[in-house]
N, C-alpha and C. Protein backbone atom coordinates (compact mmCIF):
# COMPACT_ATOMS: atom_id res chain seq x y z
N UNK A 1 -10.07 9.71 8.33
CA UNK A 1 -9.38 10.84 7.81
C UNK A 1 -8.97 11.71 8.98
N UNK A 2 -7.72 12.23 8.87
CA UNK A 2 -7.43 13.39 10.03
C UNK A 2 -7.73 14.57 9.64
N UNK A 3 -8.70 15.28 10.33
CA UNK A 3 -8.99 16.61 10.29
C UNK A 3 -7.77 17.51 9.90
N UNK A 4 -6.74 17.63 11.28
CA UNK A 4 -5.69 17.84 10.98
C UNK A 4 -4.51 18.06 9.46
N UNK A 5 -4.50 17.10 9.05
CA UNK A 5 -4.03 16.21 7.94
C UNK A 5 -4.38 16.72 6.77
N UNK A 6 -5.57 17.30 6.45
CA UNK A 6 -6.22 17.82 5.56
C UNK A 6 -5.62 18.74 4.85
N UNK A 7 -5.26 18.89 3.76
CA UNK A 7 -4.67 20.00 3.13
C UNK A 7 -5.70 21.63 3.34
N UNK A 8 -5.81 22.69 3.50
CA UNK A 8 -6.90 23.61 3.77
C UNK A 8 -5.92 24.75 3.45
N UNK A 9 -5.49 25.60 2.88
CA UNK A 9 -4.52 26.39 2.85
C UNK A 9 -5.00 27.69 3.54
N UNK A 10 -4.12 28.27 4.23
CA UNK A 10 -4.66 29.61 5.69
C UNK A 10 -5.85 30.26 4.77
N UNK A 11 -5.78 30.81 3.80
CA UNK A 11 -6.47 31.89 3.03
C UNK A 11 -8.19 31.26 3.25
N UNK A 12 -7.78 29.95 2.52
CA UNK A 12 -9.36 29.19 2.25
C UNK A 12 -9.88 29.17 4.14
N UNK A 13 -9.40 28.65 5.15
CA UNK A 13 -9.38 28.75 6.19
C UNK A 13 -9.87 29.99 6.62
N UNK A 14 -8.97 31.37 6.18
CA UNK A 14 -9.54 32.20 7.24
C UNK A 14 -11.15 32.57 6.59
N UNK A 15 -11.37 32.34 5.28
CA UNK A 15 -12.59 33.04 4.48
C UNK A 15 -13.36 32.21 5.44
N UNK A 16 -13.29 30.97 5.71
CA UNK A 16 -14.71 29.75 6.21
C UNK A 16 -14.84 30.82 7.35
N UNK A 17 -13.95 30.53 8.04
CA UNK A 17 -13.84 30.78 9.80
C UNK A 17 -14.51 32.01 9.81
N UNK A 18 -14.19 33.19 8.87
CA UNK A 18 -14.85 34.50 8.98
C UNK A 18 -16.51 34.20 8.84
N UNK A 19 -16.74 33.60 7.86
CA UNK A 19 -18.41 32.91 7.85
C UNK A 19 -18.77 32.08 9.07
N UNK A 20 -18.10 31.70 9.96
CA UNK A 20 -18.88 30.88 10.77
C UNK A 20 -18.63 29.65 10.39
N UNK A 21 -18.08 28.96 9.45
CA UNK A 21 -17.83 27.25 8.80
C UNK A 21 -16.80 26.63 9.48
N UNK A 22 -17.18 25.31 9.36
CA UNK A 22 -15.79 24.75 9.88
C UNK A 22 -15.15 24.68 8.84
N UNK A 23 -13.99 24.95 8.59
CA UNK A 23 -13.07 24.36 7.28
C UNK A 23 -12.69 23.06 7.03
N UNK A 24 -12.68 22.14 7.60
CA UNK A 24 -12.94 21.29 6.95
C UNK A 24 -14.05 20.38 6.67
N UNK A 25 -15.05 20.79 7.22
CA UNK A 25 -16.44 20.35 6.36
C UNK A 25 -16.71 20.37 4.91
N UNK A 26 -16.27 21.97 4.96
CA UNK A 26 -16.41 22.93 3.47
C UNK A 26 -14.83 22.89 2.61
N UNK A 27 -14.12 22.08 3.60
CA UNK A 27 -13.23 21.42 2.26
C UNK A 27 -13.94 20.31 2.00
N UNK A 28 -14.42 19.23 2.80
CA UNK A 28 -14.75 17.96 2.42
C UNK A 28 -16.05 18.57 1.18
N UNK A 29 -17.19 18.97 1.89
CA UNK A 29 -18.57 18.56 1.34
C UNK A 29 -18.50 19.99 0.72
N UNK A 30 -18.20 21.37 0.32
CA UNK A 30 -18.45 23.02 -0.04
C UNK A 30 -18.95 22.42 -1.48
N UNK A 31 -18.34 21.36 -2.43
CA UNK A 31 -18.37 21.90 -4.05
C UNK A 31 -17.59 22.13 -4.83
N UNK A 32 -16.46 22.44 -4.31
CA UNK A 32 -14.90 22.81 -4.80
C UNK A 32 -14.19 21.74 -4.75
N UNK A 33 -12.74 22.05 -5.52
CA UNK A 33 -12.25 21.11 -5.74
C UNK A 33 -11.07 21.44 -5.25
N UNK A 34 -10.76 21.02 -4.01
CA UNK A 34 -9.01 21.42 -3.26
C UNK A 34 -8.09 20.79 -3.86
N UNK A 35 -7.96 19.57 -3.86
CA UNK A 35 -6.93 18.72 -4.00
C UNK A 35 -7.94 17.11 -4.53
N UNK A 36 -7.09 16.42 -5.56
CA UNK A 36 -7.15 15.43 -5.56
C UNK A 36 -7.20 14.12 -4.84
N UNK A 37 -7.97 13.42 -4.67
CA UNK A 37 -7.63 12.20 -3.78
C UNK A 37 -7.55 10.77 -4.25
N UNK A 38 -6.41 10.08 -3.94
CA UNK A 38 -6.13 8.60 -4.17
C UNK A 38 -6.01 7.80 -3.42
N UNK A 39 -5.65 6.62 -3.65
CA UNK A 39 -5.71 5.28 -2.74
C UNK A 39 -4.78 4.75 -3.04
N UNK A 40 -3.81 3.96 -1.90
CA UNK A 40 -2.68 3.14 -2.56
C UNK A 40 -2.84 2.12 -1.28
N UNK A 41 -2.68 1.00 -1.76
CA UNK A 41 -2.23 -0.37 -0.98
C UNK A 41 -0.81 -0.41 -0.25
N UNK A 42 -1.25 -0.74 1.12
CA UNK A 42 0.17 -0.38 1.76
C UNK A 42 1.28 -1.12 1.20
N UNK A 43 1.18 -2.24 0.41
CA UNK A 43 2.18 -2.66 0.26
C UNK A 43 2.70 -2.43 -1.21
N UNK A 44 2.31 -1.47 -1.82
CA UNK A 44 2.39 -0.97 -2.86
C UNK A 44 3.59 0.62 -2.63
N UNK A 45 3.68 0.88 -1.23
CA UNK A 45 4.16 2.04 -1.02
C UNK A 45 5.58 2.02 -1.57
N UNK A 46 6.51 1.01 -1.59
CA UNK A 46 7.40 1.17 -2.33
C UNK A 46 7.39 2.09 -3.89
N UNK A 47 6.70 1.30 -4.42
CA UNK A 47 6.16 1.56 -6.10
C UNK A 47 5.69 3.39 -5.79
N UNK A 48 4.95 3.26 -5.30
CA UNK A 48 4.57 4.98 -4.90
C UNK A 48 5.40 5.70 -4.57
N UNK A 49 6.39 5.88 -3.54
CA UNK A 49 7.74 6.62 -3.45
C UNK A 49 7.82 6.84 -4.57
N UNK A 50 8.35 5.52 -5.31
CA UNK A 50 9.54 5.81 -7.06
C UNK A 50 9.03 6.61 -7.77
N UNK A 51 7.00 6.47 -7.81
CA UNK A 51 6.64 7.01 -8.86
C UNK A 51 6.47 8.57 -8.43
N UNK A 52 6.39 9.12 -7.43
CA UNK A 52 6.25 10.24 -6.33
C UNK A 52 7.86 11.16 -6.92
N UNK A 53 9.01 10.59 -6.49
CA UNK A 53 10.24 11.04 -6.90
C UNK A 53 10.13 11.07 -8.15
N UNK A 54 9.68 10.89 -8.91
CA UNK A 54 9.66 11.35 -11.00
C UNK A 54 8.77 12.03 -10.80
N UNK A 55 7.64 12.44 -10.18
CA UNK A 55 6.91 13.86 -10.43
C UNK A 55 7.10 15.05 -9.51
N UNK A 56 8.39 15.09 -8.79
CA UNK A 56 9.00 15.76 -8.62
C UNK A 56 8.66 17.43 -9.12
N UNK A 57 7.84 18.49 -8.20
CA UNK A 57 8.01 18.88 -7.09
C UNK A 57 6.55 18.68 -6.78
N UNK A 58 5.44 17.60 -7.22
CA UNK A 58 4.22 16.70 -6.40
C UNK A 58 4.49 17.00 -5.13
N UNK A 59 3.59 17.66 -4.53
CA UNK A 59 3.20 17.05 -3.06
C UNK A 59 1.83 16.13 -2.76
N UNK A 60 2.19 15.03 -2.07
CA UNK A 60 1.14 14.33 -1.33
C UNK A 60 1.11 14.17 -0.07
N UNK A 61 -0.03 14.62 0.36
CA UNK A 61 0.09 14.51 1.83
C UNK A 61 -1.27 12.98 1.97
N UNK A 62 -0.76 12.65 3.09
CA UNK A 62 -1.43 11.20 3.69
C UNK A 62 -2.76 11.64 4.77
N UNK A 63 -3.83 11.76 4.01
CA UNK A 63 -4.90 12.09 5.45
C UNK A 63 -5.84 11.15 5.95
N UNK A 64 -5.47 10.11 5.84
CA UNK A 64 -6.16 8.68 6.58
C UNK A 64 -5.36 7.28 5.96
N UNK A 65 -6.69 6.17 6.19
CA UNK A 65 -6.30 5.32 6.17
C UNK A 65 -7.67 4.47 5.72
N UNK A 66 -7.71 3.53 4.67
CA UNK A 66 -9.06 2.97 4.40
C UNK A 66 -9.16 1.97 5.18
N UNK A 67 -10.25 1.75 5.58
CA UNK A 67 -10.39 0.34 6.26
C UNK A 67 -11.88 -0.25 5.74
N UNK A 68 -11.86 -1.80 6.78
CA UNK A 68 -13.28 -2.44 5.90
C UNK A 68 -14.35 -1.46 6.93
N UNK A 69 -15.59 -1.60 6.33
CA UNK A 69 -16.93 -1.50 6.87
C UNK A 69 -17.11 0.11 5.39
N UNK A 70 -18.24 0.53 6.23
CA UNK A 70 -18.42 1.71 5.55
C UNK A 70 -18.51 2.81 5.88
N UNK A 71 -18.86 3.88 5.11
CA UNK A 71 -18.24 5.18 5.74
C UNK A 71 -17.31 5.74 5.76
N UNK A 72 -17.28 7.39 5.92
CA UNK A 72 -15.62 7.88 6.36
C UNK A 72 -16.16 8.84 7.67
N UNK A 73 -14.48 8.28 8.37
CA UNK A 73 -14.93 8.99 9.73
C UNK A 73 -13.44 10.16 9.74
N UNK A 74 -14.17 11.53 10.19
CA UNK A 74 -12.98 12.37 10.36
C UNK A 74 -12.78 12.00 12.09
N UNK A 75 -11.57 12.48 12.13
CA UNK A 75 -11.00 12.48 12.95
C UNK A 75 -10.28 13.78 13.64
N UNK A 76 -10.48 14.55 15.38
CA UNK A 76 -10.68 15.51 15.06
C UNK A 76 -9.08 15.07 15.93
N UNK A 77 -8.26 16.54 15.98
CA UNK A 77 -7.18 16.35 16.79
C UNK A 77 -7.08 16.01 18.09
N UNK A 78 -8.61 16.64 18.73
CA UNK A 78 -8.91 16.57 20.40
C UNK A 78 -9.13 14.93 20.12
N UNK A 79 -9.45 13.88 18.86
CA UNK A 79 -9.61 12.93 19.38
C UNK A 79 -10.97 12.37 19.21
N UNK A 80 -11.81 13.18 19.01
CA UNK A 80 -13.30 13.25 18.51
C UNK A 80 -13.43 12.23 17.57
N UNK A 81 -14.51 11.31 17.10
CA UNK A 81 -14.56 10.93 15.41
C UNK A 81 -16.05 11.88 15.00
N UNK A 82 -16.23 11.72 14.14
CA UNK A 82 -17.52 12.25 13.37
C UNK A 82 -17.72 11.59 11.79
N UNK A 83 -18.45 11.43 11.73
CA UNK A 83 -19.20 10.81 10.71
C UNK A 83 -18.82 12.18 9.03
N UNK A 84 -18.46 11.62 8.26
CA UNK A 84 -18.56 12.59 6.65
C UNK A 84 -19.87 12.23 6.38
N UNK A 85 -20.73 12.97 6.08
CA UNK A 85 -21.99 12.57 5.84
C UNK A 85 -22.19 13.27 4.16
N UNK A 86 -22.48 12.33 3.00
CA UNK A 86 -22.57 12.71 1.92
C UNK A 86 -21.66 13.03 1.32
N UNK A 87 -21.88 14.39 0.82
CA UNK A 87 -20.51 15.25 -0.07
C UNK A 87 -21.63 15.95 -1.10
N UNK A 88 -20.87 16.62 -1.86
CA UNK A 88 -21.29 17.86 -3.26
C UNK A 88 -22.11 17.01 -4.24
N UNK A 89 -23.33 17.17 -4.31
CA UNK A 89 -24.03 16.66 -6.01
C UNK A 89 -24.13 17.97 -6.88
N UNK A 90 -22.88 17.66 -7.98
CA UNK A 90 -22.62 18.42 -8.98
C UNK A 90 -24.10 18.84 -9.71
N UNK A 91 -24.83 17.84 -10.00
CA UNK A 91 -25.86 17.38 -10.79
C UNK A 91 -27.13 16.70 -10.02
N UNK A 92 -27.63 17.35 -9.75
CA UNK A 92 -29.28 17.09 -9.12
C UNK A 92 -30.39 17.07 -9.71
């Protein structure tokens, strides 16, 4: 995933940063719900455009890329990786 890439909108951003958080940790793992996330097969991207242009004014932004093994690794802009470790249990 690109750090970068991440949808985070300034507002949600400046509240973390004023606490001391990284923002995108506390987008990934906070509890909240920013944005939706999906998966599409690259060679499916055709089909996705078409269906993208009929929900029209949708935005999707692209913040990685799946690959095999396991894990998700962010990716920082300097270039860094880091490990996502966990995420939110709604229910404990």
């Amino acid at each position: 995933m690109q750090a970068d890439a991440l949808p985070v909108s300034d507002a949600a951003r400046q509240v973390f940063q004023a606490r001391g958080a990284d923002p995108v940790r506390e987008a990934l793992a906070g509890g909240d719900d920013y944005e939706l996330l999906f998966t599409a097969r690259r060679r499916d991207g055709g089909r996705l455009r078409t269906a993208l242009q009929q929900c029209r004014p949708l935005r999707v932004t692209r913040i990685g890329v799946v690959t095999k093994g396991g894990g998700c690794t962010v990716v920082r802009p300097d270039g860094s990786r880091e490990p996502i470790a966990g995420g939110y249990e709604h229910f404990t």
